[in-house]
C-alpha atoms as a PDB file:
ATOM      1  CA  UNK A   1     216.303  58.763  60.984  1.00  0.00           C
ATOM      2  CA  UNK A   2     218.754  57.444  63.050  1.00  0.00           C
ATOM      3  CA  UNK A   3     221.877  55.300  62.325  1.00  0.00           C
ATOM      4  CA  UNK A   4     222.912  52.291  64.554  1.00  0.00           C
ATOM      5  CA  UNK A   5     226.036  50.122  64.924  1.00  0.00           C
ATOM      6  CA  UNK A   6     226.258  46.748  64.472  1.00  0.00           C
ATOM      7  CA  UNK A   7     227.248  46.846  68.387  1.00  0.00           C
ATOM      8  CA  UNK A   8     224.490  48.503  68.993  1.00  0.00           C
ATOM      9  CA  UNK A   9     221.993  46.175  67.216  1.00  0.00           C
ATOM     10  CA  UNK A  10     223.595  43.208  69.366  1.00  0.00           C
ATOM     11  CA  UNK A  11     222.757  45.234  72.519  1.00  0.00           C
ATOM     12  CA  UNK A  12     219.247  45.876  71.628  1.00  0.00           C
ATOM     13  CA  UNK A  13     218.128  42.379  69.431  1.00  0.00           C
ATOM     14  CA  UNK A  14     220.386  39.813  72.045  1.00  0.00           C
ATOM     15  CA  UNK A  15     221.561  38.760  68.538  1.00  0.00           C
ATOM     16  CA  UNK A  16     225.719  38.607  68.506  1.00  0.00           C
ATOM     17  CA  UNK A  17     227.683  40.309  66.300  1.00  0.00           C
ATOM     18  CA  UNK A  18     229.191  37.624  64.681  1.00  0.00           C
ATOM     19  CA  UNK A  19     225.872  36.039  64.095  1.00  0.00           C
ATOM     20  CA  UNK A  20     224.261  38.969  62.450  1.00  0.00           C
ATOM     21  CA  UNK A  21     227.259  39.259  59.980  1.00  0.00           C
ATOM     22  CA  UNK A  22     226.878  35.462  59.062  1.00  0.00           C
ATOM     23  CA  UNK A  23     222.875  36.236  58.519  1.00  0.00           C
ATOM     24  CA  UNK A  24     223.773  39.171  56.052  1.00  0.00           C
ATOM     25  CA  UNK A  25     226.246  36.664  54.218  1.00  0.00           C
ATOM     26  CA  UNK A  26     224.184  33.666  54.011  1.00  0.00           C
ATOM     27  CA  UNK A  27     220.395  34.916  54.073  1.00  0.00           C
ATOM     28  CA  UNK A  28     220.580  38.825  53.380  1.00  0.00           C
ATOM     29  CA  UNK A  29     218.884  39.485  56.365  1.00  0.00           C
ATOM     30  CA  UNK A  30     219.572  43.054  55.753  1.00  0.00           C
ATOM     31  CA  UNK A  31     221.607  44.397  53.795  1.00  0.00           C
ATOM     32  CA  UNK A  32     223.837  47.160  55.939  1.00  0.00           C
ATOM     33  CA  UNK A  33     224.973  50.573  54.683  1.00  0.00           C
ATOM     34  CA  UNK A  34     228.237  51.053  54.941  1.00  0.00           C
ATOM     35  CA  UNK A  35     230.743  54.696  55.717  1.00  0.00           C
ATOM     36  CA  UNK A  36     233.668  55.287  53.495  1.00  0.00           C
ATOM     37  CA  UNK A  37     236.230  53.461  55.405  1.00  0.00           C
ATOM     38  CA  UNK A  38     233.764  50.439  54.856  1.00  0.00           C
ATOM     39  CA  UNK A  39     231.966  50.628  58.124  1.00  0.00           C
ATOM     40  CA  UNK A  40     228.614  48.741  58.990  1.00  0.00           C
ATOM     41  CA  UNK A  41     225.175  50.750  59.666  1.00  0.00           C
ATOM     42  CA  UNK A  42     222.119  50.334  60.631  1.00  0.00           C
ATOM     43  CA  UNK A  43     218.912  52.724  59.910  1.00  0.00           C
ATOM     44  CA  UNK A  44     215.845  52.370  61.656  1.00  0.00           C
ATOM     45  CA  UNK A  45     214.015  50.078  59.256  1.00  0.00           C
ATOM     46  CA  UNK A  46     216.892  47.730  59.544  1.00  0.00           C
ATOM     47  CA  UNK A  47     216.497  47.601  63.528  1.00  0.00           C
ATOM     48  CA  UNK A  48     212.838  47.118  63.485  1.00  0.00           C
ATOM     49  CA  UNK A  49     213.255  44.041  60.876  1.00  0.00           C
ATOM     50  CA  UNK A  50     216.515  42.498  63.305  1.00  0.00           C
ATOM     51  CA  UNK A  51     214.127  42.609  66.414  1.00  0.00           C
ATOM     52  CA  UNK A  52     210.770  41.071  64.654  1.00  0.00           C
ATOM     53  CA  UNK A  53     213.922  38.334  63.562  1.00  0.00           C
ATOM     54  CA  UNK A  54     215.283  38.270  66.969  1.00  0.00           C
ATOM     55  CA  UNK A  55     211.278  37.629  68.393  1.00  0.00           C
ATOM     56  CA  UNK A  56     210.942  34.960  66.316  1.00  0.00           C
ATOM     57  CA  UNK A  57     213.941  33.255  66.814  1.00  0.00           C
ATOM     58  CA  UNK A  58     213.439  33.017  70.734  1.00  0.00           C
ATOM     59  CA  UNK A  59     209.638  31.648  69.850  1.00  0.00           C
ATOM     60  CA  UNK A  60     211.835  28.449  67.999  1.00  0.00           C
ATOM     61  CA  UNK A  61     211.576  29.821  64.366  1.00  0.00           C
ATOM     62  CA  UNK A  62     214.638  28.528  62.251  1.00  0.00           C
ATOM     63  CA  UNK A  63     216.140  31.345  60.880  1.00  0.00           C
ATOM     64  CA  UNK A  64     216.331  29.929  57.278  1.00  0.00           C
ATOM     65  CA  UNK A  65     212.178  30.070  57.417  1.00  0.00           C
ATOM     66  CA  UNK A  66     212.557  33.871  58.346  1.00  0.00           C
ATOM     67  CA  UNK A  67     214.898  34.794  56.039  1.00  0.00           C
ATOM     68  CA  UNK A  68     212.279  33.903  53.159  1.00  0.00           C
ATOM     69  CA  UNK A  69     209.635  36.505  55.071  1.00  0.00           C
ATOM     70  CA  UNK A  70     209.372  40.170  53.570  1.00  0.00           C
ATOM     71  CA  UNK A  71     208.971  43.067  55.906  1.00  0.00           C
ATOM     72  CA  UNK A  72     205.181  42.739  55.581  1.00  0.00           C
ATOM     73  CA  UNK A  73     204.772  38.787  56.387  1.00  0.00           C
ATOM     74  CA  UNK A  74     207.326  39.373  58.914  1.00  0.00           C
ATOM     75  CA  UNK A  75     205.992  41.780  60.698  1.00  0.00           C
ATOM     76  CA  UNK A  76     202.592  39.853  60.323  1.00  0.00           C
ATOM     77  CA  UNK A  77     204.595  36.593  61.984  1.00  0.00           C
ATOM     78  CA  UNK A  78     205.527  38.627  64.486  1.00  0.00           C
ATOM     79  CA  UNK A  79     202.000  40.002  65.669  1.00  0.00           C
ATOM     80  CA  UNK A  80     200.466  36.691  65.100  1.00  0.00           C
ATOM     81  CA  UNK A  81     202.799  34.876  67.221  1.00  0.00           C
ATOM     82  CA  UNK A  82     203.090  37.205  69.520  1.00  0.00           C
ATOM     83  CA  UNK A  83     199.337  36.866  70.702  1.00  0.00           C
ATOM     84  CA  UNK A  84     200.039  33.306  71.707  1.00  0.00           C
ATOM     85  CA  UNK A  85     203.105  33.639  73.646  1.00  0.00           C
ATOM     86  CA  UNK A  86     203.748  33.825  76.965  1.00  0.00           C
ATOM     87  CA  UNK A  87     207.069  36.777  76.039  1.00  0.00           C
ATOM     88  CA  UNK A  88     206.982  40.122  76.316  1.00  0.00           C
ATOM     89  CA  UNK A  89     209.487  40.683  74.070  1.00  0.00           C
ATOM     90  CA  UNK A  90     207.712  41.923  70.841  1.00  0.00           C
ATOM     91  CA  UNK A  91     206.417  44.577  73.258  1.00  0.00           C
ATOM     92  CA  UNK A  92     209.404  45.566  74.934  1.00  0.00           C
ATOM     93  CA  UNK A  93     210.974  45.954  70.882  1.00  0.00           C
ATOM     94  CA  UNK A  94     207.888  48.369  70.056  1.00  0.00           C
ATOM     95  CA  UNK A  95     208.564  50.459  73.098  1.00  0.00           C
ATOM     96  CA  UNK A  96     212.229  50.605  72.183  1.00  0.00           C
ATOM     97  CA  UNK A  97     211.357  51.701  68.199  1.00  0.00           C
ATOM     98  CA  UNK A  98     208.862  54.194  69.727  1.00  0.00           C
ATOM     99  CA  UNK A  99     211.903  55.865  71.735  1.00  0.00           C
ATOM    100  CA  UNK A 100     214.099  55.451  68.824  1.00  0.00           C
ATOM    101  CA  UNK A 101     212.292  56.823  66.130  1.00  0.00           C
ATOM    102  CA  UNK A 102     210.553  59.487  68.236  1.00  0.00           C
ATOM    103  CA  UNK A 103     206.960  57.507  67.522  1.00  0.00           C
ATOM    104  CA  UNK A 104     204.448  58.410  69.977  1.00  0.00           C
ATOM    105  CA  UNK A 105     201.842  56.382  67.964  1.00  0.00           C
ATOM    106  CA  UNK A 106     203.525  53.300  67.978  1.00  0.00           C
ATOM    107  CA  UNK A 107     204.294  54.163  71.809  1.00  0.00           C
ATOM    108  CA  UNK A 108     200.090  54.581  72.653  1.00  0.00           C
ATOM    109  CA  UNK A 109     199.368  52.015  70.415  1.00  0.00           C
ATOM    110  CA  UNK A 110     201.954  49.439  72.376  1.00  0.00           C
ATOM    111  CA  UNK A 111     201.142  50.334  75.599  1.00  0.00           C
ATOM    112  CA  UNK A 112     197.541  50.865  75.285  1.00  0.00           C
ATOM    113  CA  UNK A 113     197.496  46.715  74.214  1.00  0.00           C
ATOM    114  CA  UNK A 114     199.749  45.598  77.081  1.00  0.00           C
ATOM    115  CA  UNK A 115     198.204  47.390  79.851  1.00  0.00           C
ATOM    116  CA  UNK A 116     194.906  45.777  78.415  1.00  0.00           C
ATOM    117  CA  UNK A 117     196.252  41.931  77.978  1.00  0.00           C
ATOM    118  CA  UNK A 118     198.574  41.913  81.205  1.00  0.00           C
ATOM    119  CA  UNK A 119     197.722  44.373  83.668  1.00  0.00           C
ATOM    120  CA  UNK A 120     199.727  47.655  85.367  1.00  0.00           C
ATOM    121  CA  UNK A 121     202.208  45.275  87.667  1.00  0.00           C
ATOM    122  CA  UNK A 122     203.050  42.615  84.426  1.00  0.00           C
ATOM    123  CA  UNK A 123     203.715  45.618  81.797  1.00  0.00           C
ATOM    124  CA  UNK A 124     205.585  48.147  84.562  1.00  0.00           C
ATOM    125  CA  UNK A 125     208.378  44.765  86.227  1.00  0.00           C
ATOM    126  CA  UNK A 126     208.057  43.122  82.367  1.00  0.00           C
ATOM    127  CA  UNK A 127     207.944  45.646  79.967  1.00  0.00           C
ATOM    128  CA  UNK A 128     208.524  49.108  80.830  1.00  0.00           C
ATOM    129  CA  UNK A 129     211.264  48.102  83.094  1.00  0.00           C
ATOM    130  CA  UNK A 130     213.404  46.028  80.265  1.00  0.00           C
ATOM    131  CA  UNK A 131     212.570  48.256  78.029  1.00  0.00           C
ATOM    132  CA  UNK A 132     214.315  52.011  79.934  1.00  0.00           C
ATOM    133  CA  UNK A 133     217.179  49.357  80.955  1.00  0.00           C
ATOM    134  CA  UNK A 134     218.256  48.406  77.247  1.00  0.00           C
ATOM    135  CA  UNK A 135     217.642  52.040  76.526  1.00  0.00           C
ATOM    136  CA  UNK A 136     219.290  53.116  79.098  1.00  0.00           C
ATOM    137  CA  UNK A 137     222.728  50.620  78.792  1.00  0.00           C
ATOM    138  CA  UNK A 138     222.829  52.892  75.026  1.00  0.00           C
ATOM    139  CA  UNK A 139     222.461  56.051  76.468  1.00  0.00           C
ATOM    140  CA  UNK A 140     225.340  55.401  79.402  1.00  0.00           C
ATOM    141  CA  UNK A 141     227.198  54.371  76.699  1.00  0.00           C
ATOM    142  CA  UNK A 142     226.866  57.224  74.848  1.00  0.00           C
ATOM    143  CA  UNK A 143     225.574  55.389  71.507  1.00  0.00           C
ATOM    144  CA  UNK A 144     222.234  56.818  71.797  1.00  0.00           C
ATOM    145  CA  UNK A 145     220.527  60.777  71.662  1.00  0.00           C
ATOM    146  CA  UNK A 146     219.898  61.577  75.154  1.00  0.00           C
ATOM    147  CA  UNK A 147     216.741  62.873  73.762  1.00  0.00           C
ATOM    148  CA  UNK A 148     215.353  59.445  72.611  1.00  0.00           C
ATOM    149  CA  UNK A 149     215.517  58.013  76.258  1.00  0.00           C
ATOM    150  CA  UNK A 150     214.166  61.577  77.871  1.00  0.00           C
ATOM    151  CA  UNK A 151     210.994  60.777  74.805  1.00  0.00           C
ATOM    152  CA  UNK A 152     210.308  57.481  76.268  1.00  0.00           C
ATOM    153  CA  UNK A 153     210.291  58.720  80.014  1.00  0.00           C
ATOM    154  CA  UNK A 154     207.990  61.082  79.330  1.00  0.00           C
ATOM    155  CA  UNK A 155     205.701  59.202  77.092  1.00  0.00           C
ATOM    156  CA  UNK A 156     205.307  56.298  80.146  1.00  0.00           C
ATOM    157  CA  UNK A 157     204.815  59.222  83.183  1.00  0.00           C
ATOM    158  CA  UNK A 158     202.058  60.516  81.326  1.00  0.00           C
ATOM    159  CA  UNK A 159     200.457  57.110  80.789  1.00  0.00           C
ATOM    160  CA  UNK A 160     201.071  56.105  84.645  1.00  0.00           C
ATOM    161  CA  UNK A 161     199.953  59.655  85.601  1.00  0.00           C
ATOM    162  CA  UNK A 162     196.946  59.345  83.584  1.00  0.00           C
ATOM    163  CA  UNK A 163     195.997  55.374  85.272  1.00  0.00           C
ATOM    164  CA  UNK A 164     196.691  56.851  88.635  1.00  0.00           C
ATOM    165  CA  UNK A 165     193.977  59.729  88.210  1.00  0.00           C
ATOM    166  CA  UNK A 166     191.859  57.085  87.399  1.00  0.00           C
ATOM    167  CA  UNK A 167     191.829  54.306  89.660  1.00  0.00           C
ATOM    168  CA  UNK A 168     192.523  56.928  92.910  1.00  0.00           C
ATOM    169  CA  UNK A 169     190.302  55.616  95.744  1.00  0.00           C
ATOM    170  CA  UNK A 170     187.206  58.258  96.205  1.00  0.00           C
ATOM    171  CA  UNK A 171     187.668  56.261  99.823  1.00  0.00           C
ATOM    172  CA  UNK A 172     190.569  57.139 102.312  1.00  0.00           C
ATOM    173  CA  UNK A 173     191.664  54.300 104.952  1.00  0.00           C
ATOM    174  CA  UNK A 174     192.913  56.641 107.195  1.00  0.00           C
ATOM    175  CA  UNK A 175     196.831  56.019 106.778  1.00  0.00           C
ATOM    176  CA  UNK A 176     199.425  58.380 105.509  1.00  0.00           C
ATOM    177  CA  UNK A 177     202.810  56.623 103.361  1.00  0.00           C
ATOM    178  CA  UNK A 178     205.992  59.126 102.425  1.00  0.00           C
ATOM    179  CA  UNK A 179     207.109  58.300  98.898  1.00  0.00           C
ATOM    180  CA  UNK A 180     210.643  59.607  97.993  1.00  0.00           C
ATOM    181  CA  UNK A 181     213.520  58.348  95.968  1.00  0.00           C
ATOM    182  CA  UNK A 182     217.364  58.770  97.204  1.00  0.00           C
ATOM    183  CA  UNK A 183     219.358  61.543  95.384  1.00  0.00           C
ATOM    184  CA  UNK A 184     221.466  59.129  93.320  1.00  0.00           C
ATOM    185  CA  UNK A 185     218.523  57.556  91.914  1.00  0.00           C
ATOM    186  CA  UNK A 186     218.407  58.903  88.353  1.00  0.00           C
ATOM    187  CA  UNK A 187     214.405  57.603  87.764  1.00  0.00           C
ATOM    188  CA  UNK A 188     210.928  57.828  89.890  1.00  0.00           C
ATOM    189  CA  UNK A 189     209.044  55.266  88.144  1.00  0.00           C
ATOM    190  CA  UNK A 190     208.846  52.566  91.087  1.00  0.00           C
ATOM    191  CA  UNK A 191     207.221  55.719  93.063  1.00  0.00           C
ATOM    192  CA  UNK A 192     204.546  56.434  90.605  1.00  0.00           C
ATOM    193  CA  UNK A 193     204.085  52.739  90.258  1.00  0.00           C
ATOM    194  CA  UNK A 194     203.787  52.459  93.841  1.00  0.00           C
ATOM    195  CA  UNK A 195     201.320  55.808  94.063  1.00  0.00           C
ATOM    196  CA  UNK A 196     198.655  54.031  91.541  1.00  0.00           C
ATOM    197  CA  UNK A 197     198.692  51.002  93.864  1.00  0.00           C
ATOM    198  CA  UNK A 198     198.339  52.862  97.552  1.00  0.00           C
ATOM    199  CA  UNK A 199     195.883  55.180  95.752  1.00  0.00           C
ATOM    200  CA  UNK A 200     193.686  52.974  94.843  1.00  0.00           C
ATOM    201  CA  UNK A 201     193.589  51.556  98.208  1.00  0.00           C
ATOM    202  CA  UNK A 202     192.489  54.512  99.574  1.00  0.00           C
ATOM    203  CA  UNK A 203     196.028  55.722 101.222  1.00  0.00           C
ATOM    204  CA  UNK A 204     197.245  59.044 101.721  1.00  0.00           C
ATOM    205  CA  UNK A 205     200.187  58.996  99.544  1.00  0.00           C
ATOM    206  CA  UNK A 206     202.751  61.885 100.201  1.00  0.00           C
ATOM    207  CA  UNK A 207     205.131  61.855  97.100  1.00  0.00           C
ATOM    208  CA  UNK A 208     208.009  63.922  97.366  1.00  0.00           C
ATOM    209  CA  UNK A 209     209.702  62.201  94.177  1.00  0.00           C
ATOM    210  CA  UNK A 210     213.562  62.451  93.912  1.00  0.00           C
ATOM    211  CA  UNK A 211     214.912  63.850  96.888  1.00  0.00           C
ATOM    212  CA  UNK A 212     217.552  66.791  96.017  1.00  0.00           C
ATOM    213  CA  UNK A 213     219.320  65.930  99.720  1.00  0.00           C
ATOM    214  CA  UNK A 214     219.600  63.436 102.390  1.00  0.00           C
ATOM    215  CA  UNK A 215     218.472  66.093 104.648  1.00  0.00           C
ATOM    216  CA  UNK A 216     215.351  67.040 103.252  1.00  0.00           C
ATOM    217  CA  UNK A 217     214.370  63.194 103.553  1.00  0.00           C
ATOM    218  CA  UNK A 218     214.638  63.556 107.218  1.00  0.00           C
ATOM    219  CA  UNK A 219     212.883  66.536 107.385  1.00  0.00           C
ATOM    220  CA  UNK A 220     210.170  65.382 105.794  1.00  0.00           C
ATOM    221  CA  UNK A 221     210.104  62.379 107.761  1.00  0.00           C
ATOM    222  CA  UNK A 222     209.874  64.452 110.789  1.00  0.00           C
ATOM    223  CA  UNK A 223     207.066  67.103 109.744  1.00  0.00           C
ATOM    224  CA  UNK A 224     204.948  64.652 108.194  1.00  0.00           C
ATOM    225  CA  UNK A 225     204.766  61.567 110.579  1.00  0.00           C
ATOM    226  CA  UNK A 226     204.084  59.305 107.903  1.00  0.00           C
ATOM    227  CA  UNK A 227     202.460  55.724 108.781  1.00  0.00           C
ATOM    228  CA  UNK A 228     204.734  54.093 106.803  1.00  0.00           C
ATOM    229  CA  UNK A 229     207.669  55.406 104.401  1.00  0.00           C
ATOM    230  CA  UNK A 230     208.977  53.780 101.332  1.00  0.00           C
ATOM    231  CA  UNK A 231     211.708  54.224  99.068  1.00  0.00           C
ATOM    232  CA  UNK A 232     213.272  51.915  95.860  1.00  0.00           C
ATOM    233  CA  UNK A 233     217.256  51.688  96.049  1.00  0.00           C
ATOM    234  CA  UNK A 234     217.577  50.282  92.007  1.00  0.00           C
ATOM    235  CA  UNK A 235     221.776  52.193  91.200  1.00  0.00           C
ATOM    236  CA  UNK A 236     224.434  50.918  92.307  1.00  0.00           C
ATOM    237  CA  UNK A 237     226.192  52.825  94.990  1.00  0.00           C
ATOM    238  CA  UNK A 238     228.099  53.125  97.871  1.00  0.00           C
ATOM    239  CA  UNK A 239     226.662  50.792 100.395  1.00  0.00           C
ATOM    240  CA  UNK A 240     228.086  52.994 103.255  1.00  0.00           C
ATOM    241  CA  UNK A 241     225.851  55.685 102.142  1.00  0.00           C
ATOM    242  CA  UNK A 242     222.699  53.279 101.433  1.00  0.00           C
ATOM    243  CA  UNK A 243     223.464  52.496 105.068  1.00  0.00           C
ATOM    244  CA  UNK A 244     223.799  55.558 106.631  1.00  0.00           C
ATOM    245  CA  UNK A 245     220.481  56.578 104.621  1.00  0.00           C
ATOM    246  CA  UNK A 246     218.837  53.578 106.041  1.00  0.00           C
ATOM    247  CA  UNK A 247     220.285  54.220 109.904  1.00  0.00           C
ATOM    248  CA  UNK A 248     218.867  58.050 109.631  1.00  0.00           C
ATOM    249  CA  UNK A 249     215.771  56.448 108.326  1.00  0.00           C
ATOM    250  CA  UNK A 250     214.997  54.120 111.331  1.00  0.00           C
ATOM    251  CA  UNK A 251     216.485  56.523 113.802  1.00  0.00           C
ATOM    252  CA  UNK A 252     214.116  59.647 112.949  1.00  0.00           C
ATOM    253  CA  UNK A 253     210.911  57.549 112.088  1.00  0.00           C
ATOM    254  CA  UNK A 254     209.646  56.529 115.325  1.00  0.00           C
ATOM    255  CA  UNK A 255     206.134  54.876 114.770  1.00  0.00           C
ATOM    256  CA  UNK A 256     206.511  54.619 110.934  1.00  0.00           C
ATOM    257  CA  UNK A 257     207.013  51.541 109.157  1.00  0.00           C
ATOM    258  CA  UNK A 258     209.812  51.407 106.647  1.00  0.00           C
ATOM    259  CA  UNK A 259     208.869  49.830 103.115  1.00  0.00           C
ATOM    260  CA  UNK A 260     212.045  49.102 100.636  1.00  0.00           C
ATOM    261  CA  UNK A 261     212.455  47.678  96.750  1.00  0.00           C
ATOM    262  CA  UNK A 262     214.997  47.957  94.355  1.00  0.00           C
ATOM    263  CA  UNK A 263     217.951  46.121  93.565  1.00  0.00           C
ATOM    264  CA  UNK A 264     217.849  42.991  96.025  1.00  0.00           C
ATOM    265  CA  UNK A 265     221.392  42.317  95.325  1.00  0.00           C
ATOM    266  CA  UNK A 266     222.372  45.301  96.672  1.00  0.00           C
ATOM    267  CA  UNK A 267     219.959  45.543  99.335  1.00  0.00           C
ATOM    268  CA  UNK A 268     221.605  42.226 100.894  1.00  0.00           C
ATOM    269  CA  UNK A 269     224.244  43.817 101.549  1.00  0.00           C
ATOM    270  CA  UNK A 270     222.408  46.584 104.026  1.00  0.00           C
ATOM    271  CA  UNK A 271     220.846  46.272 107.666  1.00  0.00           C
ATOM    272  CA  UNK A 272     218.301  48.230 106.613  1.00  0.00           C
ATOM    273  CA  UNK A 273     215.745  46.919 109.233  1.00  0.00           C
ATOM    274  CA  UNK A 274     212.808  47.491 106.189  1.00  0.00           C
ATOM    275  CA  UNK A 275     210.015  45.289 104.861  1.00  0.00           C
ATOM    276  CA  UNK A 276     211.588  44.046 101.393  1.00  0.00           C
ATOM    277  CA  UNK A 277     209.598  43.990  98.444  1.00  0.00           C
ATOM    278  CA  UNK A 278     211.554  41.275  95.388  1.00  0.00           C
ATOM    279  CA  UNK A 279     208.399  42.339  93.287  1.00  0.00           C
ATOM    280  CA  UNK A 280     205.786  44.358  92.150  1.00  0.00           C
ATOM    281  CA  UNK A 281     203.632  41.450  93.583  1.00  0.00           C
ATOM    282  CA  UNK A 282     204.698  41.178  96.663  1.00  0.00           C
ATOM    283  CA  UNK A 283     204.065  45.204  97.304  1.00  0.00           C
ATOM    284  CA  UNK A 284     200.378  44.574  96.181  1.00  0.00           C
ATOM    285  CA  UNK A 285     199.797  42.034  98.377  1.00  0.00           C
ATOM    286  CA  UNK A 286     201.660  44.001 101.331  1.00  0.00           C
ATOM    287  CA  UNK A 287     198.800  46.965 100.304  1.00  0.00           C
ATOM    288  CA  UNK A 288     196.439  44.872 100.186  1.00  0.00           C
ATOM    289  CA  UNK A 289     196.273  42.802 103.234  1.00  0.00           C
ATOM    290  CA  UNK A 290     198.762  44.490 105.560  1.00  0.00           C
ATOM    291  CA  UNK A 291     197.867  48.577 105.253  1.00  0.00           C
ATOM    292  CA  UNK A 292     194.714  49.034 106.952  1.00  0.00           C
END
């Protein structure tokens, strides 16, 4: 079991510090363990119970109604109200207790429902997404096993390995598309993401995944003569080297047409002379209607 600060419980819930400590005075919310030197923290079971409260309170619950819930009703609150609103919050708080108490079954469970309800493009920009970002803020931070956040990586490839192998076109269009993340990008998600959505059009997807060097981008530019070539820039980095990536890009890749998504505000400040994608939307349409 793992032990969280009351920091880390506003990071994760949205809930303030200050508030939570007023909600423990005035409705024993939870009741915190404390360390020797008097010290607030958190277990598991008291995380799980602060996001179902934090759900709630962003669906216009008052706070004195949930305080009079046990963990049972409030859990059951939580599902019930959850089915009739438009958030994707209680899902984005199961994927986080799945990576933080190492619970794959929660994790299928969760994911097998969204993917259902909302589709591949709603859970990957509205759930998964969210969810590796507040995971990942703890795990820069250095408040959080690097394991739990490696669990949770895994645990989504597989599932978006597993969709792709089964909505790849038997079909093939006739068009070959370069996938490839730059070596500062830590995550290949948006490539896998992008793979499922090519494939099932019936492209000839080249993935390459995280690119160890500049160089071997160009290089593979150059032996493959891709169609089109597209990349995600999502860290924040040095735009002269974003740029220089791009200028190598558009210099080397004659015929090719250059797809890019990521981090719009940093992407503004580029040339990059690239088809922008602001969403998962707009790349499906781009497949759709303008690959052929």
């Amino acid at each position: 079991m793992s032990i969280y600060s009351i920091a880390d419980l506003e990071k994760l819930s949205g809930i303030k510090a200050h508030t939570l400590r007023i909600w423990e005075k005035r409705y024993n919310i939870v009741e915190p363990n404390r360390t020797d030197t008097n010290i607030r923290f958190y277990n598991d079971d008291q995380l799980r119970k602060i996001l179902n409260v934090s759900f709630l309170i962003n669906q216009g619950f008052k706070i004195s109604k949930i305080a009079k819930l046990d963990t049972t009703n409030l859990a059951l609150k939580v599902k019930e109200s959850s089915s009739f609103s438009t958030s994707h919050e209680s899902y984005i708080n199961d994927l986080i207790v799945s990576s933080l108490t190492f619970d794959s079954e929660l994790f299928n469970k969760s994911f097998d429902e969204v993917i259902n309800k909302l589709g591949l493009s709603i859970t990957y920009e509205s759930i998964i997404i969210p969810s590796l970002n507040k995971i990942g803020s703890l795990w820069t931070a250095g408040d959080l096993f690097p394991a739990q956040e490696h669990f949770l990586s895994n645990l989504i490839k597989q599932k978006l390995y597993h969709i792709l192998e089964e909505r790849r076109s038997k079909t093939n269009i006739g068009k070959t598309i370069l996938l490839f993340t730059p070596p500062w990008e830590s995550h290949d998600f948006a490539l896998i993401y992008a793979d499922i959505i090519l494939q099932e059009r019936g492209v000839n997807v080249c993935n390459i995944g995280r690119a160890f060097s500049k160089e071997i981008i160009y290089e593979c530019i150059e032996n493959t003569k891709p169609d089109y070539i597209f990349t995600t820039i999502i860290v924040g980095h040095k735009v002269t080297e974003i740029q220089e990536l791009c200028d190598r890009i558009n210099s080397c890749k004659k015929n090719s047409k250059f797809l890019l998504g990521g981090n719009m505000n940093l992407l503004k400040l580029v040339n990059s002379n690239a088809h922008l994608f602001n969403s998962c939307k707009e790349f499906e349409t781009y497949v759709k209607f303008q690959i052929n």
